[in-house]
PDB file of N, CA and C in Angstrom:
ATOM      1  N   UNK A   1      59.986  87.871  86.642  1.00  0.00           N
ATOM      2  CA  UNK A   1      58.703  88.521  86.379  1.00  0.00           C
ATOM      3  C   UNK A   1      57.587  87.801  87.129  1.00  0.00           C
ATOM      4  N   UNK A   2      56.804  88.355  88.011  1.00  0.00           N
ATOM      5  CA  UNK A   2      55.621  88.022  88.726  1.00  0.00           C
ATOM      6  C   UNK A   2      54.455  88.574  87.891  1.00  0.00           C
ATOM      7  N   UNK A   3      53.496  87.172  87.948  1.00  0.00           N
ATOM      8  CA  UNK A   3      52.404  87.041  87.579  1.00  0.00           C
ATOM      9  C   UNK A   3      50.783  87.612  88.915  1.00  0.00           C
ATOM     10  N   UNK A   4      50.316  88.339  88.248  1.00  0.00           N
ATOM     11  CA  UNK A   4      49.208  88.598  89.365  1.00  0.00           C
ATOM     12  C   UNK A   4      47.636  88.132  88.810  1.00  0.00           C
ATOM     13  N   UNK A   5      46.781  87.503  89.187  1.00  0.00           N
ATOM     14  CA  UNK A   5      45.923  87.483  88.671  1.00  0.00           C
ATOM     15  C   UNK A   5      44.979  88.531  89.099  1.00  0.00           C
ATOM     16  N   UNK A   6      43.947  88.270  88.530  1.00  0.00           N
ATOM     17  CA  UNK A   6      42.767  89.574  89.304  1.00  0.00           C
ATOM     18  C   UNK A   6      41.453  89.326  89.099  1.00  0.00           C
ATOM     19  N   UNK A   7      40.587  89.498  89.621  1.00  0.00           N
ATOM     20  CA  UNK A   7      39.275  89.547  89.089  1.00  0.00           C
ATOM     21  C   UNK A   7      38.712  90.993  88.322  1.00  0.00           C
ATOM     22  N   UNK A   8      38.058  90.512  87.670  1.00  0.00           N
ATOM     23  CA  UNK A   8      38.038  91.880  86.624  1.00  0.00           C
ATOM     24  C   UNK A   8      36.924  92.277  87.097  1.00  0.00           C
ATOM     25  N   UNK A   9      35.912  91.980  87.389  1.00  0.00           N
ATOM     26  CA  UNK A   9      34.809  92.353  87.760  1.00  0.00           C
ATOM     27  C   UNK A   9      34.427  92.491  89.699  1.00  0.00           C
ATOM     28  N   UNK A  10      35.463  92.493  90.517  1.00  0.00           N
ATOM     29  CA  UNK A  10      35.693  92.515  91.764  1.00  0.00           C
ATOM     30  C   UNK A  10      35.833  94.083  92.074  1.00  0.00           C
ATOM     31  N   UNK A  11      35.898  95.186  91.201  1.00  0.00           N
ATOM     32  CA  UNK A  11      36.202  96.656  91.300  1.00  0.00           C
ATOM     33  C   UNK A  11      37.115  96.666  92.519  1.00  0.00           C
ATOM     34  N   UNK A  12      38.147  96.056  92.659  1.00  0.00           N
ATOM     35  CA  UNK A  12      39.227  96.658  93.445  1.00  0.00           C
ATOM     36  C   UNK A  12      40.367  96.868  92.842  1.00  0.00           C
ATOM     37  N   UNK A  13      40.864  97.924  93.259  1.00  0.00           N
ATOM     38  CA  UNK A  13      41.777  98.633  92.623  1.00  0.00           C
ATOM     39  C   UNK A  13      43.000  99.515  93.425  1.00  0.00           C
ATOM     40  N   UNK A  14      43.950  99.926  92.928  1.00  0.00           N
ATOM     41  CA  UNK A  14      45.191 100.731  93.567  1.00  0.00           C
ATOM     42  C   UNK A  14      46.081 100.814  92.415  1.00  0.00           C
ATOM     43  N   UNK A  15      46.664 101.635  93.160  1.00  0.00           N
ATOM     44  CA  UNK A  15      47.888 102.158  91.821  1.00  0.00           C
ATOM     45  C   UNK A  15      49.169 102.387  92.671  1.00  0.00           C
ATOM     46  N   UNK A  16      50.471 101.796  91.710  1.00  0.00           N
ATOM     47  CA  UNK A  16      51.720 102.272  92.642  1.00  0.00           C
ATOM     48  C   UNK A  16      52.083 103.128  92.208  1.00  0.00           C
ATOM     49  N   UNK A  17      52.325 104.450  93.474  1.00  0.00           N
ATOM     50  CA  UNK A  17      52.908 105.598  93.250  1.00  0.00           C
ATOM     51  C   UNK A  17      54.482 105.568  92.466  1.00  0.00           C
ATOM     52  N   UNK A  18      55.336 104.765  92.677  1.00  0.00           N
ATOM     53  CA  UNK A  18      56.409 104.619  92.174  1.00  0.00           C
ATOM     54  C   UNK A  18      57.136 103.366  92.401  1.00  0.00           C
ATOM     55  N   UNK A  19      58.382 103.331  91.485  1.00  0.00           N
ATOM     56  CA  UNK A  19      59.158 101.967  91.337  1.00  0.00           C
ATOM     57  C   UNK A  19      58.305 100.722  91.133  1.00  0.00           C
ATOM     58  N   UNK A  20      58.009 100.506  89.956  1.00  0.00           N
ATOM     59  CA  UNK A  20      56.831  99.434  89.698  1.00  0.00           C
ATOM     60  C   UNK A  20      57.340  98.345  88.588  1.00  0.00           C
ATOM     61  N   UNK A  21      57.367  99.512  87.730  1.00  0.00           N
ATOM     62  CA  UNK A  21      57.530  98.583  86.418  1.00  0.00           C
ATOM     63  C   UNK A  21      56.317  97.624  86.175  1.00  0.00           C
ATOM     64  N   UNK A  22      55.594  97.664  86.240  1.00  0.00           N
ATOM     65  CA  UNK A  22      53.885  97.547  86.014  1.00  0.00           C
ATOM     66  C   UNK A  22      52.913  97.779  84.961  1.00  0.00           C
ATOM     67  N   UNK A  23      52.583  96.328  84.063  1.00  0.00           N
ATOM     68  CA  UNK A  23      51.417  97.157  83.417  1.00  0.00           C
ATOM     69  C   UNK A  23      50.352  96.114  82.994  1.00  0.00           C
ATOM     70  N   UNK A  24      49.330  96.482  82.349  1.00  0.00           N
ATOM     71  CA  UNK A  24      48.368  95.119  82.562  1.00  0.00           C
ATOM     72  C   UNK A  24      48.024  94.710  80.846  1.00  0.00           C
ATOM     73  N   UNK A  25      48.983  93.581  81.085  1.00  0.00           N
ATOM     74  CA  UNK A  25      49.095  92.518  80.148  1.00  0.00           C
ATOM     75  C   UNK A  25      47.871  92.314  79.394  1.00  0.00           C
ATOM     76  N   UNK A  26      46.844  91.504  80.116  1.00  0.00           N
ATOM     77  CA  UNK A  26      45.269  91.618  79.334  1.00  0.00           C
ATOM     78  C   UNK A  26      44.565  91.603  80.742  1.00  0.00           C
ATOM     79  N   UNK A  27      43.536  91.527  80.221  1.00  0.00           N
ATOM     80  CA  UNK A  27      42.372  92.279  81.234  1.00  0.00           C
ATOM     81  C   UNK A  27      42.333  91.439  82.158  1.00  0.00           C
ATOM     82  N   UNK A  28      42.835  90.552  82.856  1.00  0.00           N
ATOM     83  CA  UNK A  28      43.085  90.102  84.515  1.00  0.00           C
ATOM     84  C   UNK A  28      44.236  89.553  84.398  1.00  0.00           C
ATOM     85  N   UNK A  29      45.024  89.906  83.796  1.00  0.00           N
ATOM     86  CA  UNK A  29      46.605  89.044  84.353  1.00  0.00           C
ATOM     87  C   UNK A  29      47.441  90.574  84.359  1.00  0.00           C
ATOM     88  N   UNK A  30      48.363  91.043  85.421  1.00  0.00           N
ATOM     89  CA  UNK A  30      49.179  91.546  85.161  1.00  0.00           C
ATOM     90  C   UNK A  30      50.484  91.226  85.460  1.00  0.00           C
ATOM     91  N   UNK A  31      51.936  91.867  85.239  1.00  0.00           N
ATOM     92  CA  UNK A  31      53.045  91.152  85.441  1.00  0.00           C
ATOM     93  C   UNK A  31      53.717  92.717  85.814  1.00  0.00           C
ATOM     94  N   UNK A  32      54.552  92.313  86.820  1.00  0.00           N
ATOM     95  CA  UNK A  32      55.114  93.416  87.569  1.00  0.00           C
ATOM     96  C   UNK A  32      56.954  92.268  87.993  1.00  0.00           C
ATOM     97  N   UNK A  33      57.617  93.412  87.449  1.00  0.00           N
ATOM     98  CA  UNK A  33      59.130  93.025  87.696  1.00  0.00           C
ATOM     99  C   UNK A  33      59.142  93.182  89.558  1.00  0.00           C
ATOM    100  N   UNK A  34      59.080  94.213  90.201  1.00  0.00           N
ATOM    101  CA  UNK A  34      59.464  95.001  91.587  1.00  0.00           C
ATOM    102  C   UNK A  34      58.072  95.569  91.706  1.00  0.00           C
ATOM    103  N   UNK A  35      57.566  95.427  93.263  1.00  0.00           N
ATOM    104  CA  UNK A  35      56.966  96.390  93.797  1.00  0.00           C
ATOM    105  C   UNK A  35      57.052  97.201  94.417  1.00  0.00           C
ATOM    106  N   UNK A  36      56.288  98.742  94.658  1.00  0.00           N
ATOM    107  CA  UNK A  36      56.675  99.643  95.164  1.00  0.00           C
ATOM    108  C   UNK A  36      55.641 100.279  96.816  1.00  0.00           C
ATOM    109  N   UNK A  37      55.702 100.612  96.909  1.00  0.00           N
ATOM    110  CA  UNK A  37      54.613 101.626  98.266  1.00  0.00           C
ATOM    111  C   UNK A  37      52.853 102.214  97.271  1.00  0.00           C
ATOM    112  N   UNK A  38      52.329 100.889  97.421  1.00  0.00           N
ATOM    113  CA  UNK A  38      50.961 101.114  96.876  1.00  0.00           C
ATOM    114  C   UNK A  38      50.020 101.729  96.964  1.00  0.00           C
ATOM    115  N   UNK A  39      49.499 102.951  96.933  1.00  0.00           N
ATOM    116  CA  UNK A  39      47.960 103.063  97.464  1.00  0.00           C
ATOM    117  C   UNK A  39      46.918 103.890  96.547  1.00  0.00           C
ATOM    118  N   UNK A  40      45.931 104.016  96.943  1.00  0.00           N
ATOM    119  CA  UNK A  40      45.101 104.637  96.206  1.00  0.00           C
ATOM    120  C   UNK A  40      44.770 106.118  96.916  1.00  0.00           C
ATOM    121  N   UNK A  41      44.110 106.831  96.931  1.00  0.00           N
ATOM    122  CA  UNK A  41      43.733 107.893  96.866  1.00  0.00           C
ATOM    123  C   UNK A  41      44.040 108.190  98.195  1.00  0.00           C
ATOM    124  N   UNK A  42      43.379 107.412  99.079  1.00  0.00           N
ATOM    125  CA  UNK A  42      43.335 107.576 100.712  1.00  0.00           C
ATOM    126  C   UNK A  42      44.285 107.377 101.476  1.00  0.00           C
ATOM    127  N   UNK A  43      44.715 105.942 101.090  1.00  0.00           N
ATOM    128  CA  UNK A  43      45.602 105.186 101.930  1.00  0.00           C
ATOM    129  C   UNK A  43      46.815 104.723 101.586  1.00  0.00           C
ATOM    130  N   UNK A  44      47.965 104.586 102.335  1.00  0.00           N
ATOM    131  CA  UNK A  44      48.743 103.739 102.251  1.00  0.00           C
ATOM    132  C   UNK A  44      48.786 102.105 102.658  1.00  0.00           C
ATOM    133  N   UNK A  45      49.524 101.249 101.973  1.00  0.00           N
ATOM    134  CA  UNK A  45      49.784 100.471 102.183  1.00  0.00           C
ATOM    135  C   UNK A  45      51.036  99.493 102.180  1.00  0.00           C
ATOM    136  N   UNK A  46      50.969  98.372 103.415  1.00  0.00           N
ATOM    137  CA  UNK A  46      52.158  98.081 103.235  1.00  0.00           C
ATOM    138  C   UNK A  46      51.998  96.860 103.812  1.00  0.00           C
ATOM    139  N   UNK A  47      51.920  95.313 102.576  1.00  0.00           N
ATOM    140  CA  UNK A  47      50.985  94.367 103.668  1.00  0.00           C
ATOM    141  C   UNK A  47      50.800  93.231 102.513  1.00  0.00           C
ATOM    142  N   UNK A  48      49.933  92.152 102.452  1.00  0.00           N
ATOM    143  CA  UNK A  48      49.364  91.480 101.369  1.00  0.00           C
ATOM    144  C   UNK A  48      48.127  91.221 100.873  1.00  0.00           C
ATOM    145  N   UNK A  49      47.674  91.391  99.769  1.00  0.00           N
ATOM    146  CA  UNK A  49      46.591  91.150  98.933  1.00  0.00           C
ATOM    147  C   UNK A  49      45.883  92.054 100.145  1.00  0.00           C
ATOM    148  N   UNK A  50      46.497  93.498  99.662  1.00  0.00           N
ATOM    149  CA  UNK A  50      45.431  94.492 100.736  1.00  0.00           C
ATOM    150  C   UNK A  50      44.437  94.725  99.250  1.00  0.00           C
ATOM    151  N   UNK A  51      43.655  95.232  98.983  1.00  0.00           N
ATOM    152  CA  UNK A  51      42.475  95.739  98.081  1.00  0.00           C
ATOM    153  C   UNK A  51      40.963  96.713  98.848  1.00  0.00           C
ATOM    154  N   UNK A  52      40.808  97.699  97.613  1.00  0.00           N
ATOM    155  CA  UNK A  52      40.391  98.948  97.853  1.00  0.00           C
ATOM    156  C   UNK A  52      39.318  98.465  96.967  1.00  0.00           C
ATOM    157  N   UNK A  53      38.272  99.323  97.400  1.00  0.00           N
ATOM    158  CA  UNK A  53      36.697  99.419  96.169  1.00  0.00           C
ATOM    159  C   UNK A  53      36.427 100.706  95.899  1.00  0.00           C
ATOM    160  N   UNK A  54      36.777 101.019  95.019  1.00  0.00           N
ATOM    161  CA  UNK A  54      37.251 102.645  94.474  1.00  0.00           C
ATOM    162  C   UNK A  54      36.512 102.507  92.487  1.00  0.00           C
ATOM    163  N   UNK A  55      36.390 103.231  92.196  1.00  0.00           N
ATOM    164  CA  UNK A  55      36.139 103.037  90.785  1.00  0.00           C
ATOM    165  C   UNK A  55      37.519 103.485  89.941  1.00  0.00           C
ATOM    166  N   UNK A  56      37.655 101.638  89.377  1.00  0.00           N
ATOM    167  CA  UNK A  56      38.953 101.548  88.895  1.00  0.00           C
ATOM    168  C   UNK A  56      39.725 102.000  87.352  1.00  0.00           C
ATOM    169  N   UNK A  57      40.922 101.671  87.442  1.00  0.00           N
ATOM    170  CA  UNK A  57      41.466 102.378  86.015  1.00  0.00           C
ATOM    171  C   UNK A  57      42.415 101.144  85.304  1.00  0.00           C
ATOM    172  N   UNK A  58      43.270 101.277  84.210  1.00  0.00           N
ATOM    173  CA  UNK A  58      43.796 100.188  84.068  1.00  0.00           C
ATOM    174  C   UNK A  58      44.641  99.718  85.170  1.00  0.00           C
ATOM    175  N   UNK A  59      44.694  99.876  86.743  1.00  0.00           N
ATOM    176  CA  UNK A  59      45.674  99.576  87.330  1.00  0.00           C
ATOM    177  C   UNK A  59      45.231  99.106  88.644  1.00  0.00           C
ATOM    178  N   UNK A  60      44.010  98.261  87.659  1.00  0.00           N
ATOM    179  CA  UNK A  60      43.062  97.612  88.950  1.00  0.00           C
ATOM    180  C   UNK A  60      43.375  95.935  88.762  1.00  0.00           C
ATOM    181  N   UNK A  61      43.742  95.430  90.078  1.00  0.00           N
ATOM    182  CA  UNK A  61      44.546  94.452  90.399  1.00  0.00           C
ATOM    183  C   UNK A  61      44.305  94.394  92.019  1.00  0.00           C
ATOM    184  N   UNK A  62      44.478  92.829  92.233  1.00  0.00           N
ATOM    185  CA  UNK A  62      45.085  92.564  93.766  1.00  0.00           C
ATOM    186  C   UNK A  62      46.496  93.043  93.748  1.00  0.00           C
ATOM    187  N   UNK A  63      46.932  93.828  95.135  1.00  0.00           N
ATOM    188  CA  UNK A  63      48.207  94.134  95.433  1.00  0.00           C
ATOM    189  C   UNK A  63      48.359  92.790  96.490  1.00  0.00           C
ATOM    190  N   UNK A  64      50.117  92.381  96.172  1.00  0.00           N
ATOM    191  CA  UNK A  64      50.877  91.687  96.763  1.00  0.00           C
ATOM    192  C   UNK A  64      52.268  91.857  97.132  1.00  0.00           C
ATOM    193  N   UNK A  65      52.520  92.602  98.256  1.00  0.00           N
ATOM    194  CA  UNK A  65      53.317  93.181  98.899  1.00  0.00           C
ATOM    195  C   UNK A  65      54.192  92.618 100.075  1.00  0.00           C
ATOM    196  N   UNK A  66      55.199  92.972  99.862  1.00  0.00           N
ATOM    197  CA  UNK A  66      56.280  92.369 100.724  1.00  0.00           C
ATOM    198  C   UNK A  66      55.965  92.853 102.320  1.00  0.00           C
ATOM    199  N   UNK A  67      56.506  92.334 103.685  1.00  0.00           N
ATOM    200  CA  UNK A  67      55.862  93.263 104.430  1.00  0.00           C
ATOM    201  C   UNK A  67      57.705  93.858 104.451  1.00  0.00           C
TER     202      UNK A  67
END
């Protein structure tokens, strides 16, 4: 299990479309088993600690991605 931290007040955000197993523990730590093909509305991504400024949901987090 991987630990992510986040800033809570940084409004960046993304959501994984699938294969995640993802959810947010308390309000800046989340823990994710596997990551999946991340993005938010616009974009894909595929990379590390990529981050978006979007107005966020519970599934606002730094992404950390394999390349």
């Amino acid at each position: 299990m991987k630990v992510y931290r986040t800033l809570y007040s940084s409004k960046k955000c993304a959501t994984c479309e699938y294969w995640g197993a993802m959810r947010q523990v308390r309000r800046s730590i989340v823990e994710s088993e596997e990551w999946g093909v991340c993005s938010n509305r616009r974009t894909l991504n595929y990379g590390r600690e990529k981050s978006y400024r979007d107005s966020c949901s519970r599934y606002m987090r730094w992404i950390v991605l394999e390349r």
